[in-house]
PDB file of N, CA and C in Angstrom:
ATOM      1  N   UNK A   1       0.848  -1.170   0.000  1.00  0.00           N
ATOM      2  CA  UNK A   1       0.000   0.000   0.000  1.00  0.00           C
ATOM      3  C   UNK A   1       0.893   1.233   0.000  1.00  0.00           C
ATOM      4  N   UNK A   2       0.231   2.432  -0.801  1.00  0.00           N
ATOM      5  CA  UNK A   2       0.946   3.694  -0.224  1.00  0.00           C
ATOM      6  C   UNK A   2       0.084   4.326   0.283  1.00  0.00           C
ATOM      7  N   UNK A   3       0.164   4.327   1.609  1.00  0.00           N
ATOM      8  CA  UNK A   3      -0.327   5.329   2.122  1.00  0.00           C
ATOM      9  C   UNK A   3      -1.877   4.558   2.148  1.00  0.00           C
ATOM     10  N   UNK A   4      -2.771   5.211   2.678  1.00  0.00           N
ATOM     11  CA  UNK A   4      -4.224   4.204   3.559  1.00  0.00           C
ATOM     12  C   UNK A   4      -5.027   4.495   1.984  1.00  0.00           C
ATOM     13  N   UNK A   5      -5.293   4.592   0.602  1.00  0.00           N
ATOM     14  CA  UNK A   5      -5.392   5.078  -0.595  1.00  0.00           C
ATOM     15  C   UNK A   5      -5.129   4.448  -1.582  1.00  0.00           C
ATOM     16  N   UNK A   6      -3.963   3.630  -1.885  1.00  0.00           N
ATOM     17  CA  UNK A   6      -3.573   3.116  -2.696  1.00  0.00           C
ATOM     18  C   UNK A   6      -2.723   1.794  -2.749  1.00  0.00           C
ATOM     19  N   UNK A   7      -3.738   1.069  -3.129  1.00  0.00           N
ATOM     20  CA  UNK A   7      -2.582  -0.263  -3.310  1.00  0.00           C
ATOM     21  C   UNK A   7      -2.164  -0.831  -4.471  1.00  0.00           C
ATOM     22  N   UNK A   8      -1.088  -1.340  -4.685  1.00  0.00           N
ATOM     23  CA  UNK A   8      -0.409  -2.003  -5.545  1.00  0.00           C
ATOM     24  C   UNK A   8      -0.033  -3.012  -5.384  1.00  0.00           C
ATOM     25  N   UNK A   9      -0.088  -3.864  -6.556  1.00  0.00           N
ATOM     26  CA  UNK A   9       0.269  -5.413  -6.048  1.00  0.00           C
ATOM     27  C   UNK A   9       0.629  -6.399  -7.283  1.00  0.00           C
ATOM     28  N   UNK A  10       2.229  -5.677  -7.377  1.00  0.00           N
ATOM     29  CA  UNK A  10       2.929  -6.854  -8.252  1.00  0.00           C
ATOM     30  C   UNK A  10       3.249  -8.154  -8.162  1.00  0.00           C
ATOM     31  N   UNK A  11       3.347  -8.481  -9.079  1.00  0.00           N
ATOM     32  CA  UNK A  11       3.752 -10.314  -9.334  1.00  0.00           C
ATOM     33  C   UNK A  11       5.236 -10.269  -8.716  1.00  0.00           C
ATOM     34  N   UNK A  12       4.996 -11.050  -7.756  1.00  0.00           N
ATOM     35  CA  UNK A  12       6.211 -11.556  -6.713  1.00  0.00           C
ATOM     36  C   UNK A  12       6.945 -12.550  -7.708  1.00  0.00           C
ATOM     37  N   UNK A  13       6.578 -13.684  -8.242  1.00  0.00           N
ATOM     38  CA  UNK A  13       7.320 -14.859  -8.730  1.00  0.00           C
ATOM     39  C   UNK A  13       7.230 -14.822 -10.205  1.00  0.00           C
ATOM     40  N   UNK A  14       8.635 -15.183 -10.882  1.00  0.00           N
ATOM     41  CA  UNK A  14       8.970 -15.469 -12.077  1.00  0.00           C
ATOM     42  C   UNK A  14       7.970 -16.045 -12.777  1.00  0.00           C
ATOM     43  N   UNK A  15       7.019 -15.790 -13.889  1.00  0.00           N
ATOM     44  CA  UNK A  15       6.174 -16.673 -14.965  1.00  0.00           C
ATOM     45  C   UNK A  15       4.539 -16.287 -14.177  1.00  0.00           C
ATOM     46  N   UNK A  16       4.482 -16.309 -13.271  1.00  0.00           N
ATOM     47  CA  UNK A  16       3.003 -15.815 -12.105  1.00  0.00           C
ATOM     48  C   UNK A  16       2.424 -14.533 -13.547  1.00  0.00           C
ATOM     49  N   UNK A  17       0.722 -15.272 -13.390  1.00  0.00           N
ATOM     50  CA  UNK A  17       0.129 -14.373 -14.383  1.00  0.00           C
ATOM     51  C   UNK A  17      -1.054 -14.255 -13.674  1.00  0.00           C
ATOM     52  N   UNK A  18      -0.966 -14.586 -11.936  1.00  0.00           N
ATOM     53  CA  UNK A  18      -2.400 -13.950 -10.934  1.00  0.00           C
ATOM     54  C   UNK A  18      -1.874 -13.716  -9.800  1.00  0.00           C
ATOM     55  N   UNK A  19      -2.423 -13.096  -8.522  1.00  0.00           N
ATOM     56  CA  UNK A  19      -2.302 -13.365  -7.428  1.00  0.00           C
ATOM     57  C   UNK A  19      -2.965 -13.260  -6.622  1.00  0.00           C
ATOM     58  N   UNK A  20      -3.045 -13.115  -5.368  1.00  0.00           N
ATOM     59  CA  UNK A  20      -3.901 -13.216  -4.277  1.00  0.00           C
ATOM     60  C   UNK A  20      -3.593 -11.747  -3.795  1.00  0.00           C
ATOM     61  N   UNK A  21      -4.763 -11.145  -3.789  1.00  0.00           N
ATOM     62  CA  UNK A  21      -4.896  -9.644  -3.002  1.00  0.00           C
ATOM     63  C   UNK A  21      -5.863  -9.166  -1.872  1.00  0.00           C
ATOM     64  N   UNK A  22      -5.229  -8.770  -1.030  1.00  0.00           N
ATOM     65  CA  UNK A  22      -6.532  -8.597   0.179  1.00  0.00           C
ATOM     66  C   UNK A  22      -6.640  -7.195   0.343  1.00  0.00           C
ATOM     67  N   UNK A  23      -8.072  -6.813   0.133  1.00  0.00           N
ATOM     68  CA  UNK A  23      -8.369  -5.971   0.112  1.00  0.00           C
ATOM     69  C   UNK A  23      -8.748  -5.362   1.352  1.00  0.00           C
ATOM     70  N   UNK A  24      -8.508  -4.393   1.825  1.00  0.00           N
ATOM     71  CA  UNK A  24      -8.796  -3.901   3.430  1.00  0.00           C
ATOM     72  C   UNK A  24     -10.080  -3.304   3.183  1.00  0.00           C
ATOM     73  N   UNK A  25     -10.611  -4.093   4.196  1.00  0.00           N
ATOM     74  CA  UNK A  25     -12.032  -3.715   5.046  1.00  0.00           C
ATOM     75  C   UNK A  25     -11.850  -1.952   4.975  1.00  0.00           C
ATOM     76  N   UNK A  26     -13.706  -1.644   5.454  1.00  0.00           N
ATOM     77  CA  UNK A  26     -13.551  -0.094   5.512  1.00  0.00           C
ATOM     78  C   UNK A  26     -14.241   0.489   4.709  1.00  0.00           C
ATOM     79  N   UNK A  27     -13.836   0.371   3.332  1.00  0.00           N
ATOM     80  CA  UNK A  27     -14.358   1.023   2.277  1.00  0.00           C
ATOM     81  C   UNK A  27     -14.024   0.260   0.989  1.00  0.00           C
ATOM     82  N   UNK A  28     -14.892   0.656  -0.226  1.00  0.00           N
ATOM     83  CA  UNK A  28     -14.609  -0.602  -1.359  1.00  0.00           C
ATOM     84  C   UNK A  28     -13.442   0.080  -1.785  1.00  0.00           C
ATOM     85  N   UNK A  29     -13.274  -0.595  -2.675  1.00  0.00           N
ATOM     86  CA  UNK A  29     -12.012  -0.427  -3.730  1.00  0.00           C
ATOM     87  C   UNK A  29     -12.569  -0.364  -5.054  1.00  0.00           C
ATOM     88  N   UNK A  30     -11.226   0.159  -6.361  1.00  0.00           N
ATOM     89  CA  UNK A  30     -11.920   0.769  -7.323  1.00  0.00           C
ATOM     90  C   UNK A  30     -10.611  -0.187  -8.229  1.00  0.00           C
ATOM     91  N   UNK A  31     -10.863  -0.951  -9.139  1.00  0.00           N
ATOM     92  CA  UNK A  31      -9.594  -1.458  -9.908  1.00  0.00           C
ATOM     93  C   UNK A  31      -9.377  -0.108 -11.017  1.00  0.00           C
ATOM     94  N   UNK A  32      -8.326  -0.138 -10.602  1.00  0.00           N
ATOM     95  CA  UNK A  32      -7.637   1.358 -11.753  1.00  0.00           C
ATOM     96  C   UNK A  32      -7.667   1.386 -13.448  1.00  0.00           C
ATOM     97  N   UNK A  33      -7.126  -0.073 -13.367  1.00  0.00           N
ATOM     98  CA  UNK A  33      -7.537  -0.528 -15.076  1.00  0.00           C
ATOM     99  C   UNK A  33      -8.851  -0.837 -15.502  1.00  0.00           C
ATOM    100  N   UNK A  34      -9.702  -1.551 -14.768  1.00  0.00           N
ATOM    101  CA  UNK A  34     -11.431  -1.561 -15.824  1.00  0.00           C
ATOM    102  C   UNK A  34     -11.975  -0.254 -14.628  1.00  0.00           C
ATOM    103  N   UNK A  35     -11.933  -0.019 -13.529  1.00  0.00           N
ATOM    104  CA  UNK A  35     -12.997   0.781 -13.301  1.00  0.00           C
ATOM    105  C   UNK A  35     -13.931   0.198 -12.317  1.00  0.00           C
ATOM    106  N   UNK A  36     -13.719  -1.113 -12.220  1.00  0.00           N
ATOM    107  CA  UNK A  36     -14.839  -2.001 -11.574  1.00  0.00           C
ATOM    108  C   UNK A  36     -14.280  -1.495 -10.155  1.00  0.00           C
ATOM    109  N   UNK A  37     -15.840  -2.095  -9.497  1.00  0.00           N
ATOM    110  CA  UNK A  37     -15.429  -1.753  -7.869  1.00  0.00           C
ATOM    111  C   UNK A  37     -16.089  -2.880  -7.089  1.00  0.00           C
ATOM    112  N   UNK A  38     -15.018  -3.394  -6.144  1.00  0.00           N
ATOM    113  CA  UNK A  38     -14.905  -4.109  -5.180  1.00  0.00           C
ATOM    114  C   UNK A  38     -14.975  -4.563  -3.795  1.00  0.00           C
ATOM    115  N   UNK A  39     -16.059  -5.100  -3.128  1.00  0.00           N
ATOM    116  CA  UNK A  39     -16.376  -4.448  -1.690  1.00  0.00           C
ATOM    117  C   UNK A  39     -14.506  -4.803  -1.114  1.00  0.00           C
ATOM    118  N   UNK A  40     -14.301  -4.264   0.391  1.00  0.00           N
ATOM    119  CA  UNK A  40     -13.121  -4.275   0.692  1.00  0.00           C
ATOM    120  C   UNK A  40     -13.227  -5.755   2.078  1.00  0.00           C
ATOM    121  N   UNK A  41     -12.490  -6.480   2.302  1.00  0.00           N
ATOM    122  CA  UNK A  41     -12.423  -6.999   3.231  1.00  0.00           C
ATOM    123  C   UNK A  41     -12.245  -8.991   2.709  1.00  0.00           C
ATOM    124  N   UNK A  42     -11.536  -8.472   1.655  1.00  0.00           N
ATOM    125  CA  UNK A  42     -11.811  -9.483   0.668  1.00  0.00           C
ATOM    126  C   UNK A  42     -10.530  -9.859   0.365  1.00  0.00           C
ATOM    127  N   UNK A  43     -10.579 -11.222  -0.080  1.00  0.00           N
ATOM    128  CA  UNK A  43      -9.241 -11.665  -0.897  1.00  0.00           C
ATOM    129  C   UNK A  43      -9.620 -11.735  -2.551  1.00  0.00           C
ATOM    130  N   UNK A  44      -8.915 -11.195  -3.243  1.00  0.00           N
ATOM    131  CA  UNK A  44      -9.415 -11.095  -4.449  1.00  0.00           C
ATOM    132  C   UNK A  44      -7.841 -12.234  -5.082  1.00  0.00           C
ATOM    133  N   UNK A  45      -8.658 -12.723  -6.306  1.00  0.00           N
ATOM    134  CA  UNK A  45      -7.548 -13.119  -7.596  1.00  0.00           C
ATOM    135  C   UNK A  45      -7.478 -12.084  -8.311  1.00  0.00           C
ATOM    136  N   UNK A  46      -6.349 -11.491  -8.162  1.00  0.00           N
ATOM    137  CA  UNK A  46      -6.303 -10.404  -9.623  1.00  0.00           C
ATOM    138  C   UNK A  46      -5.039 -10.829 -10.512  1.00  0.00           C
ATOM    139  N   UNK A  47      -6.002 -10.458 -11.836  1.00  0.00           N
ATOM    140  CA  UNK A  47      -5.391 -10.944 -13.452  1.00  0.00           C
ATOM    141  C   UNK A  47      -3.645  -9.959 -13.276  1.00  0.00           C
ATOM    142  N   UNK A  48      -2.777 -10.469 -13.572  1.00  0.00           N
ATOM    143  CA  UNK A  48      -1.558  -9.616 -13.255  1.00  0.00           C
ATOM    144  C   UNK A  48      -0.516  -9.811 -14.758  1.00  0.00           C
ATOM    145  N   UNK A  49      -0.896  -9.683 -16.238  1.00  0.00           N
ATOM    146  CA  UNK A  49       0.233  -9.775 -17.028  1.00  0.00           C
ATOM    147  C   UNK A  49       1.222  -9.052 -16.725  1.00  0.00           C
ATOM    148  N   UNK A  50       2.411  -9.231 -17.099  1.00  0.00           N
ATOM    149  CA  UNK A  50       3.708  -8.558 -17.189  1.00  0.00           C
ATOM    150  C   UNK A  50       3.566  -7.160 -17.755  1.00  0.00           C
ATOM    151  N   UNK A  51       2.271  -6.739 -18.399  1.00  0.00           N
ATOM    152  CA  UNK A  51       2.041  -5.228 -19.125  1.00  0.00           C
ATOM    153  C   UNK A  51       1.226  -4.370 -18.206  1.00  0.00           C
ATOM    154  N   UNK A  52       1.196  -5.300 -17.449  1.00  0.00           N
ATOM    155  CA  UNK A  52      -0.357  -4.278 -16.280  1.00  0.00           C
ATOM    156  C   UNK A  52      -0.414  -5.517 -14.924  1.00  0.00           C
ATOM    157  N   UNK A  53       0.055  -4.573 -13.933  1.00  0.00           N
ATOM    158  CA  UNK A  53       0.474  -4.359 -12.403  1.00  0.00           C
ATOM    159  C   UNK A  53      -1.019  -3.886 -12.200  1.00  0.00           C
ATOM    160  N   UNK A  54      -1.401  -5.196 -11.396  1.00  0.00           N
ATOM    161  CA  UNK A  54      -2.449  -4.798 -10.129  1.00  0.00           C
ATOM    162  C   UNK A  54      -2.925  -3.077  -9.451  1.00  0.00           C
ATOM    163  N   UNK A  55      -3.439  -2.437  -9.566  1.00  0.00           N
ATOM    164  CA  UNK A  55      -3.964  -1.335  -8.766  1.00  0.00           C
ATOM    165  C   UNK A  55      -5.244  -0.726  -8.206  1.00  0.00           C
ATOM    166  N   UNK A  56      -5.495  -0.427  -7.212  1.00  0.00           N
ATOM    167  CA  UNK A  56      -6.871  -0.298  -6.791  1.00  0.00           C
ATOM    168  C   UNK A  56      -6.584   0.643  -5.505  1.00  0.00           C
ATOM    169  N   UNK A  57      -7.519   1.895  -5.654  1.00  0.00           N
ATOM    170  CA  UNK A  57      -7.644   2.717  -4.747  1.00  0.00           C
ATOM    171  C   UNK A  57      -8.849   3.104  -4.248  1.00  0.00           C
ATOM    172  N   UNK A  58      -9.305   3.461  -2.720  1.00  0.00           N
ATOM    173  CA  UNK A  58      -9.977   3.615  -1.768  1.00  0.00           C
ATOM    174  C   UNK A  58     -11.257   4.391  -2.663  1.00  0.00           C
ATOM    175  N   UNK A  59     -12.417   3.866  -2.589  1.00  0.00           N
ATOM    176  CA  UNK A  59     -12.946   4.680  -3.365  1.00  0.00           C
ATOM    177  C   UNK A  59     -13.288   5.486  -2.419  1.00  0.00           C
ATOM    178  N   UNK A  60     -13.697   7.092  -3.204  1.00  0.00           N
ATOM    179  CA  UNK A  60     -13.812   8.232  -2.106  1.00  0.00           C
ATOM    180  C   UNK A  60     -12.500   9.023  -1.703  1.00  0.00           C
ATOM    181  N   UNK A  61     -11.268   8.188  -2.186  1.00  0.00           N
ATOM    182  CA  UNK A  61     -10.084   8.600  -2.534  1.00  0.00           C
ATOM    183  C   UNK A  61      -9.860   9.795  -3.551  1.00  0.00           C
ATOM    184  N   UNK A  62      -8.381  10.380  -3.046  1.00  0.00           N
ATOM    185  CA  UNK A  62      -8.839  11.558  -4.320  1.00  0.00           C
ATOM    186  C   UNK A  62      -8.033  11.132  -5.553  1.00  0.00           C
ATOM    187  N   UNK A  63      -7.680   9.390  -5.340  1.00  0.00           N
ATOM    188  CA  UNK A  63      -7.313   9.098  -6.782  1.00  0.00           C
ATOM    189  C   UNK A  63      -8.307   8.730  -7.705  1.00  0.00           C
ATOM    190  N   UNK A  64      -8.644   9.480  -8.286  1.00  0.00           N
ATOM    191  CA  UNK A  64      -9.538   8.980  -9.433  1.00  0.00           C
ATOM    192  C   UNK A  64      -9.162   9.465 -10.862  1.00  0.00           C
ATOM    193  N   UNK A  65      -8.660   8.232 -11.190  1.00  0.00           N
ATOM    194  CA  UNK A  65      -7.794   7.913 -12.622  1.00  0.00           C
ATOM    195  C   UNK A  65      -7.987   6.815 -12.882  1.00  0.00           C
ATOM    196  N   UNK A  66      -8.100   6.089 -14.380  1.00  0.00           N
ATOM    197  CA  UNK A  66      -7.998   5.414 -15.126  1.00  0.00           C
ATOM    198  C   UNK A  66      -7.067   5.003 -16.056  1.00  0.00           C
ATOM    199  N   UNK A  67      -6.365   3.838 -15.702  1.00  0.00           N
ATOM    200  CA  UNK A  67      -5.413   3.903 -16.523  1.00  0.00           C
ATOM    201  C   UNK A  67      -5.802   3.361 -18.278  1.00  0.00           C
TER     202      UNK A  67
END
């Protein structure tokens, strides 16, 4: 995470094309690349190619961008 707002969550292991993400309770989350939103308190699978790194911020956050 940076900061209580933003998390990121790269592929730890060589060839890995998912991973396991837990989303903190509180408030949902917003995936940065589709837009979709996610209640928080959750373990999610997120899709992770080598071209696009995991991201999702607090919705209600003042990140609101789309990549």
């Amino acid at each position: 995470m940076l900061g209580p707002d933003l998390l990121i969550a790269p592929i730890l292991y060589e060839g890995a094309r998912q991973r396991s993400v837990y989303l903190p309770d509180g408030a949902g989350w917003v995936d940065a690349w589709s837009g979709a939103e996610l209640p928080g308190g959750q373990i999610i699978t997120a899709d992770a190619p080598i071209e696009r790194v995991p991201v999702y911020w607090r919705k209600g956050s003042p990140f609101f961008f789309k990549f």
